[in-house]
PDB file of N, CA and C in Angstrom:
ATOM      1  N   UNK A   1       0.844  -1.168   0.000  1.00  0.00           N
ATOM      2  CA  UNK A   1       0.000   0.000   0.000  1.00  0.00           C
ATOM      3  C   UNK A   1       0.892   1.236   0.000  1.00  0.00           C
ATOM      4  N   UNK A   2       0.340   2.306  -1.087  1.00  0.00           N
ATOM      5  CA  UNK A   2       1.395   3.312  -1.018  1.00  0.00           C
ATOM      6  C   UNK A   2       1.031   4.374   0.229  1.00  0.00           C
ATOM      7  N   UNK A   3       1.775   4.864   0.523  1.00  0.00           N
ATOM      8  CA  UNK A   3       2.246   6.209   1.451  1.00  0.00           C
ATOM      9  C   UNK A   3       0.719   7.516   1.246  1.00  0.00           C
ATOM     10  N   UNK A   4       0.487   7.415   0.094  1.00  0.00           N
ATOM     11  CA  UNK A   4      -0.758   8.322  -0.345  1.00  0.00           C
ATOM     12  C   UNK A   4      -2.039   8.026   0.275  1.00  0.00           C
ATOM     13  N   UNK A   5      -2.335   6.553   0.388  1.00  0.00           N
ATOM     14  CA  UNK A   5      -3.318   5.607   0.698  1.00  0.00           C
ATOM     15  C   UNK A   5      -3.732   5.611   1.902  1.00  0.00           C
ATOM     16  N   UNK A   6      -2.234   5.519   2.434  1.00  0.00           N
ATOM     17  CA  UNK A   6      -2.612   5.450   3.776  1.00  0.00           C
ATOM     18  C   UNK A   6      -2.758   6.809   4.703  1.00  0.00           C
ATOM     19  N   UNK A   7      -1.958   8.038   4.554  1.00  0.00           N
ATOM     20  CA  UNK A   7      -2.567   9.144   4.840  1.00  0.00           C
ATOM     21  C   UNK A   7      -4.080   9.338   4.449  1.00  0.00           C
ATOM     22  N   UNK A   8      -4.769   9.141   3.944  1.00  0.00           N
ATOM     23  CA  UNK A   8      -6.440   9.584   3.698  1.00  0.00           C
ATOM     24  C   UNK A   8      -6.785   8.243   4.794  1.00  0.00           C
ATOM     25  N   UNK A   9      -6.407   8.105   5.607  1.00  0.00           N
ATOM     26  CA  UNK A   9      -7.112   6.751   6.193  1.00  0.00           C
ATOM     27  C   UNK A   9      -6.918   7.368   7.477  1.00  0.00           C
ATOM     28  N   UNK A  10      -7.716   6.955   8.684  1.00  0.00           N
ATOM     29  CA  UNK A  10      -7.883   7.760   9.687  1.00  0.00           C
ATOM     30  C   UNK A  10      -7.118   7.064  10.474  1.00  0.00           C
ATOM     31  N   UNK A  11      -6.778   7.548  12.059  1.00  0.00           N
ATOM     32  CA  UNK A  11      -5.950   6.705  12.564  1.00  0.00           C
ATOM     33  C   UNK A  11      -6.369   5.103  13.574  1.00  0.00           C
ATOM     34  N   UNK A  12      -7.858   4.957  13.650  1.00  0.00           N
ATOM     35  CA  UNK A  12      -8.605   3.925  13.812  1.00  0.00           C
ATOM     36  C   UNK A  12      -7.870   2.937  12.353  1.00  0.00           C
ATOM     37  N   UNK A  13      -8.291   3.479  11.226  1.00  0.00           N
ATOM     38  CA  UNK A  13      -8.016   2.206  10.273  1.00  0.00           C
ATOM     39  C   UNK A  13      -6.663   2.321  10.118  1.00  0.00           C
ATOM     40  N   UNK A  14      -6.180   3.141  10.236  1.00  0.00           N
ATOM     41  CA  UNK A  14      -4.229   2.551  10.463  1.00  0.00           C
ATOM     42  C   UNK A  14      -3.802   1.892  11.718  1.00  0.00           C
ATOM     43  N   UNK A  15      -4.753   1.646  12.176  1.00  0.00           N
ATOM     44  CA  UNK A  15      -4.484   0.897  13.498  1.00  0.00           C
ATOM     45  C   UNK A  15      -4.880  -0.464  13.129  1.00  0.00           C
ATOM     46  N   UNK A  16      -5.428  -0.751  12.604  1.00  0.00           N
ATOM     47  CA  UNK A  16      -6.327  -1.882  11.967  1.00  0.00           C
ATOM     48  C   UNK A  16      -5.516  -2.599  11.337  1.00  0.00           C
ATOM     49  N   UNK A  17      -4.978  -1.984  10.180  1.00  0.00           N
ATOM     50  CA  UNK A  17      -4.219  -2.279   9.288  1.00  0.00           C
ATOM     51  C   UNK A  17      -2.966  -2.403   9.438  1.00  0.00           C
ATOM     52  N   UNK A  18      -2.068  -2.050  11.096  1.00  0.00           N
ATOM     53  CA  UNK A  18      -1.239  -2.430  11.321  1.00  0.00           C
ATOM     54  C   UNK A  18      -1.288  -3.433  12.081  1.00  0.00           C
ATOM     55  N   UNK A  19      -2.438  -3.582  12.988  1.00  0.00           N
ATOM     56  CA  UNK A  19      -2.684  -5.083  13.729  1.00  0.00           C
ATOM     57  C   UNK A  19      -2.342  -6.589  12.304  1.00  0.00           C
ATOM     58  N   UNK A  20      -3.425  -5.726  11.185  1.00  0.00           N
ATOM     59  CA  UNK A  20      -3.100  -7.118  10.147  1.00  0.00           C
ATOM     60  C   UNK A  20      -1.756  -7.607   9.797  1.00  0.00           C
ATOM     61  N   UNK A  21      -1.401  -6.561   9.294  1.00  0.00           N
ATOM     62  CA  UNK A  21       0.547  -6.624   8.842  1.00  0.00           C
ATOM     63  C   UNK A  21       1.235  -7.262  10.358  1.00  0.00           C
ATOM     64  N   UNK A  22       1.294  -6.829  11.363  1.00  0.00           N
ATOM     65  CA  UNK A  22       1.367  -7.749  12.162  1.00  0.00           C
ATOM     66  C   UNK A  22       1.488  -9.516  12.341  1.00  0.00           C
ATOM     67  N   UNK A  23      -0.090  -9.840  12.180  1.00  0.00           N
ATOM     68  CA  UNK A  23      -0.494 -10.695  12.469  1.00  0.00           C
ATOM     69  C   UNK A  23       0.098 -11.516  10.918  1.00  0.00           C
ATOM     70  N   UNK A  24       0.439 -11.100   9.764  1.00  0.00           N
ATOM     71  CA  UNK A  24       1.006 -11.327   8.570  1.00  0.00           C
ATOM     72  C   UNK A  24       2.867 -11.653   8.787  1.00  0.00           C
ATOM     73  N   UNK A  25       2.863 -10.632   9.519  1.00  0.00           N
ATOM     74  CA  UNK A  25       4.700 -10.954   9.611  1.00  0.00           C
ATOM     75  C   UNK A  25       4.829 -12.073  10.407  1.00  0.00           C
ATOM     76  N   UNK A  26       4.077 -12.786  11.464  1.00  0.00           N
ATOM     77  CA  UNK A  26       3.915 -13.454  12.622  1.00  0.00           C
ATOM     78  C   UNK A  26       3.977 -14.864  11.688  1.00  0.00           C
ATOM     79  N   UNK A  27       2.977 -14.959  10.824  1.00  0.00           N
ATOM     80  CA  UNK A  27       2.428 -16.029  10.209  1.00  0.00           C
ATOM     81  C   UNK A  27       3.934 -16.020   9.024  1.00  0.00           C
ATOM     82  N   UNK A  28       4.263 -15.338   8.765  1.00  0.00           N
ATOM     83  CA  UNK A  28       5.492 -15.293   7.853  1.00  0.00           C
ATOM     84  C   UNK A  28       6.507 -16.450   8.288  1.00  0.00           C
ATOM     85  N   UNK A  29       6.913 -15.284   9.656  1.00  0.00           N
ATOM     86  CA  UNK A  29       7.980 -15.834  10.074  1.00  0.00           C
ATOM     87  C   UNK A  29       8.033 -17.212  10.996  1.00  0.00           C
ATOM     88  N   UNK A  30       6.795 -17.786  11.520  1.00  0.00           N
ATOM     89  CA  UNK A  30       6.347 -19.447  11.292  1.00  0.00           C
ATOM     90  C   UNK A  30       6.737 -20.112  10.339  1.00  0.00           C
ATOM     91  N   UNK A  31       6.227 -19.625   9.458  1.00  0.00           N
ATOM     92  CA  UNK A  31       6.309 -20.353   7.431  1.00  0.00           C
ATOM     93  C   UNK A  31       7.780 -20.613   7.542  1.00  0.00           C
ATOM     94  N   UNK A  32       8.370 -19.598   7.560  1.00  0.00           N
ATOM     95  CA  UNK A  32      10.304 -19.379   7.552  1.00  0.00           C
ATOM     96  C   UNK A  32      10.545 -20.513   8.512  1.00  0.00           C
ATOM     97  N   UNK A  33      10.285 -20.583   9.978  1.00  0.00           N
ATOM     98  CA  UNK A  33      11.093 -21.341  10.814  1.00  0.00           C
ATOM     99  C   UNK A  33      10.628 -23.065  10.101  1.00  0.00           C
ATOM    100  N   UNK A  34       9.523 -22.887   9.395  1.00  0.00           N
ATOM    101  CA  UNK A  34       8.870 -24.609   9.396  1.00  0.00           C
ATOM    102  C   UNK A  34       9.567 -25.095   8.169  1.00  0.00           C
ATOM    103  N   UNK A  35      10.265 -24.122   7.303  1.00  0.00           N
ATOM    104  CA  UNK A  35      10.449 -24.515   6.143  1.00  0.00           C
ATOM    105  C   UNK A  35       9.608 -24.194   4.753  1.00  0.00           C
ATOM    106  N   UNK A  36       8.437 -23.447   5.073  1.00  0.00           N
ATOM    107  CA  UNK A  36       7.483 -23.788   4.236  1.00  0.00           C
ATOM    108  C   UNK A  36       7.168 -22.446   3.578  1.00  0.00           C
ATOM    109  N   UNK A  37       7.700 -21.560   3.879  1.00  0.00           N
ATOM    110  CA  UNK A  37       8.055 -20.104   2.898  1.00  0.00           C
ATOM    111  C   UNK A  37       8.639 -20.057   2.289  1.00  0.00           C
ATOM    112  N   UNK A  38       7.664 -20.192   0.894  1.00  0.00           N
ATOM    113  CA  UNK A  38       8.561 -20.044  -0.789  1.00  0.00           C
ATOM    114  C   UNK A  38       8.954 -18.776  -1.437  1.00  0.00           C
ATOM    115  N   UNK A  39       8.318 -17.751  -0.999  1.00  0.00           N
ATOM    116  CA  UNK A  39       8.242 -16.709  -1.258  1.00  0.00           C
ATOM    117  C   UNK A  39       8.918 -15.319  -0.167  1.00  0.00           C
ATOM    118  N   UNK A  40      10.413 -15.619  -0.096  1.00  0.00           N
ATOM    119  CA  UNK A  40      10.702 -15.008   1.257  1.00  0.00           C
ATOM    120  C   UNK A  40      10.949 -13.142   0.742  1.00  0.00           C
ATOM    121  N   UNK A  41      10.607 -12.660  -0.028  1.00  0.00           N
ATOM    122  CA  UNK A  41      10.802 -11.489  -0.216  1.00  0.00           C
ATOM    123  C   UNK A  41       9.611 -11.101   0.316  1.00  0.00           C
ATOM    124  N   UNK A  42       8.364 -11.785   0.794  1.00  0.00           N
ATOM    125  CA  UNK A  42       7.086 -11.667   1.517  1.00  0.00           C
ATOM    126  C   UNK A  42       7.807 -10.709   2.513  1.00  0.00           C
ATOM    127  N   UNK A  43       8.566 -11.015   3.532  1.00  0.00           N
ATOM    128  CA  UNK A  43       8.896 -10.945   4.701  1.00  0.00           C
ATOM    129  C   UNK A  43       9.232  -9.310   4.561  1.00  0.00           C
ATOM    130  N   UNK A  44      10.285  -9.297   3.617  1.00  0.00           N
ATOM    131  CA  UNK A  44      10.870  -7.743   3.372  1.00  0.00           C
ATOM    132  C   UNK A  44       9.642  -6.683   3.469  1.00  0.00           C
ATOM    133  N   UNK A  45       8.635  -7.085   2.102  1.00  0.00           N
ATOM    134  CA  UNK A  45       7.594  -6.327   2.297  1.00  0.00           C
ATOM    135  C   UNK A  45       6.905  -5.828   2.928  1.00  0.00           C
ATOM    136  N   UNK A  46       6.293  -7.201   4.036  1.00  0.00           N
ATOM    137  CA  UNK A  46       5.594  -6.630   5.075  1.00  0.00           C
ATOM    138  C   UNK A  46       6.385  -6.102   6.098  1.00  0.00           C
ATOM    139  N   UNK A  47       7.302  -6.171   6.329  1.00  0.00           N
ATOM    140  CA  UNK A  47       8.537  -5.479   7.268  1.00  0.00           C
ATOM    141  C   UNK A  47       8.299  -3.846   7.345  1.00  0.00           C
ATOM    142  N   UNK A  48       8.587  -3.224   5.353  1.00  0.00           N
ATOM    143  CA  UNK A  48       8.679  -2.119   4.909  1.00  0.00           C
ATOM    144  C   UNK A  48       6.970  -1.476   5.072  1.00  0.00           C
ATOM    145  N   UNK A  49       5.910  -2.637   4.685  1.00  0.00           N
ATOM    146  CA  UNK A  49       4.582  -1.668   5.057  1.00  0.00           C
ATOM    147  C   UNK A  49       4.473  -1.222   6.609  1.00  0.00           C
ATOM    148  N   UNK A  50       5.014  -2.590   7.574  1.00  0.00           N
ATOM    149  CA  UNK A  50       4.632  -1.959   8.841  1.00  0.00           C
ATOM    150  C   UNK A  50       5.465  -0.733   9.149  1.00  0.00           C
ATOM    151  N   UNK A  51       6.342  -0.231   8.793  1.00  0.00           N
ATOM    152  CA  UNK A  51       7.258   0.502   9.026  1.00  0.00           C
ATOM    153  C   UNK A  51       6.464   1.939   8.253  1.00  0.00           C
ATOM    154  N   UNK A  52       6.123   1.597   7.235  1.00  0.00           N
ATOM    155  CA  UNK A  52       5.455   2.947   6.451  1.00  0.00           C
ATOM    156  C   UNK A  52       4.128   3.608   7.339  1.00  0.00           C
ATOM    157  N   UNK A  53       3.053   2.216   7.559  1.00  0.00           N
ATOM    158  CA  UNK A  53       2.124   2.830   8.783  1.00  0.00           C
ATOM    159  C   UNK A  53       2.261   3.356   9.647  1.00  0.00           C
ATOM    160  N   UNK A  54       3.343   2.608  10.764  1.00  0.00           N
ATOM    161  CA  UNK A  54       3.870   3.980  11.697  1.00  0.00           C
ATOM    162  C   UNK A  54       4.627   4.854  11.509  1.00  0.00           C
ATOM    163  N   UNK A  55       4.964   5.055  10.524  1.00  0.00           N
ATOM    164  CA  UNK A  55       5.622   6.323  10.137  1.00  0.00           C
ATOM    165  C   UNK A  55       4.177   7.402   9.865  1.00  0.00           C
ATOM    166  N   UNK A  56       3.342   6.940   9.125  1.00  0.00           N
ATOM    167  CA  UNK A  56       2.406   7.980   8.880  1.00  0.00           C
ATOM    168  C   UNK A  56       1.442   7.847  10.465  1.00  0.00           C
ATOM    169  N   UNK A  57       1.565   7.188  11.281  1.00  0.00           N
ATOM    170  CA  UNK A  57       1.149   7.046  12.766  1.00  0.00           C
ATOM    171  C   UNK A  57       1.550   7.989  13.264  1.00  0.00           C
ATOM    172  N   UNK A  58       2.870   8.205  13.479  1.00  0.00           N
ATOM    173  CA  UNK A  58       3.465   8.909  13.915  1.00  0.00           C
ATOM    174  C   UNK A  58       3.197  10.520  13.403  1.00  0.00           C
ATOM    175  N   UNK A  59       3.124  10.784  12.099  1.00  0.00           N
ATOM    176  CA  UNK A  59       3.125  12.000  11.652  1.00  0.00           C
ATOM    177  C   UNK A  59       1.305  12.536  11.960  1.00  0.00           C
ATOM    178  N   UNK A  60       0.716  12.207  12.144  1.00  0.00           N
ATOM    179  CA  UNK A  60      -0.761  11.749  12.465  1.00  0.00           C
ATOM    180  C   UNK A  60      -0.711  12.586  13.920  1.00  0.00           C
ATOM    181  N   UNK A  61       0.317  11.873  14.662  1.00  0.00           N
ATOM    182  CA  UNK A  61       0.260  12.120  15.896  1.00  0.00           C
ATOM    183  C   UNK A  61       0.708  13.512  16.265  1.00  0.00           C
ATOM    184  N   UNK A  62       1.466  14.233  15.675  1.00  0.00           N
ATOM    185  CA  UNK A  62       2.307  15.225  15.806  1.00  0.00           C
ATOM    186  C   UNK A  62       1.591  16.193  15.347  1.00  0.00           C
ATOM    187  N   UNK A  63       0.403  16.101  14.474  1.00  0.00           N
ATOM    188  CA  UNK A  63      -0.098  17.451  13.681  1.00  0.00           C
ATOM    189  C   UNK A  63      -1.658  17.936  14.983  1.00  0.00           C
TER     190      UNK A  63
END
């Protein structure tokens, strides 16, 4: 999700949406320890979205 997207989103649904990415990196990094993540650039991604949400969390917070 881009940076644009998520500013028009209030801070209830960026809260939301960082619980998911969460609960996504969690389930990732299971997959990784079991062997069973084929697709490990998954991991990077959701790494970089949770990181983008609280960044716009943060800027949210400050204004």
């Amino acid at each position: 999700m881009k940076a644009s997207e998520l500013r028009s989103k209030t801070t209830a649904e960026l809260q939301t949406e960082l619980e998911s990415l969460l609960k996504a990196q969690f389930n990732l990094r299971m997959q990784s320890a079991t062997q069973q993540l084929s697709n490990t650039s998954q991991m990077r991604q959701v790494r970089r979205s949770i990181a983008r949400v609280r960044t716009i969390m943060t800027e949210k917070a400050g204004q």
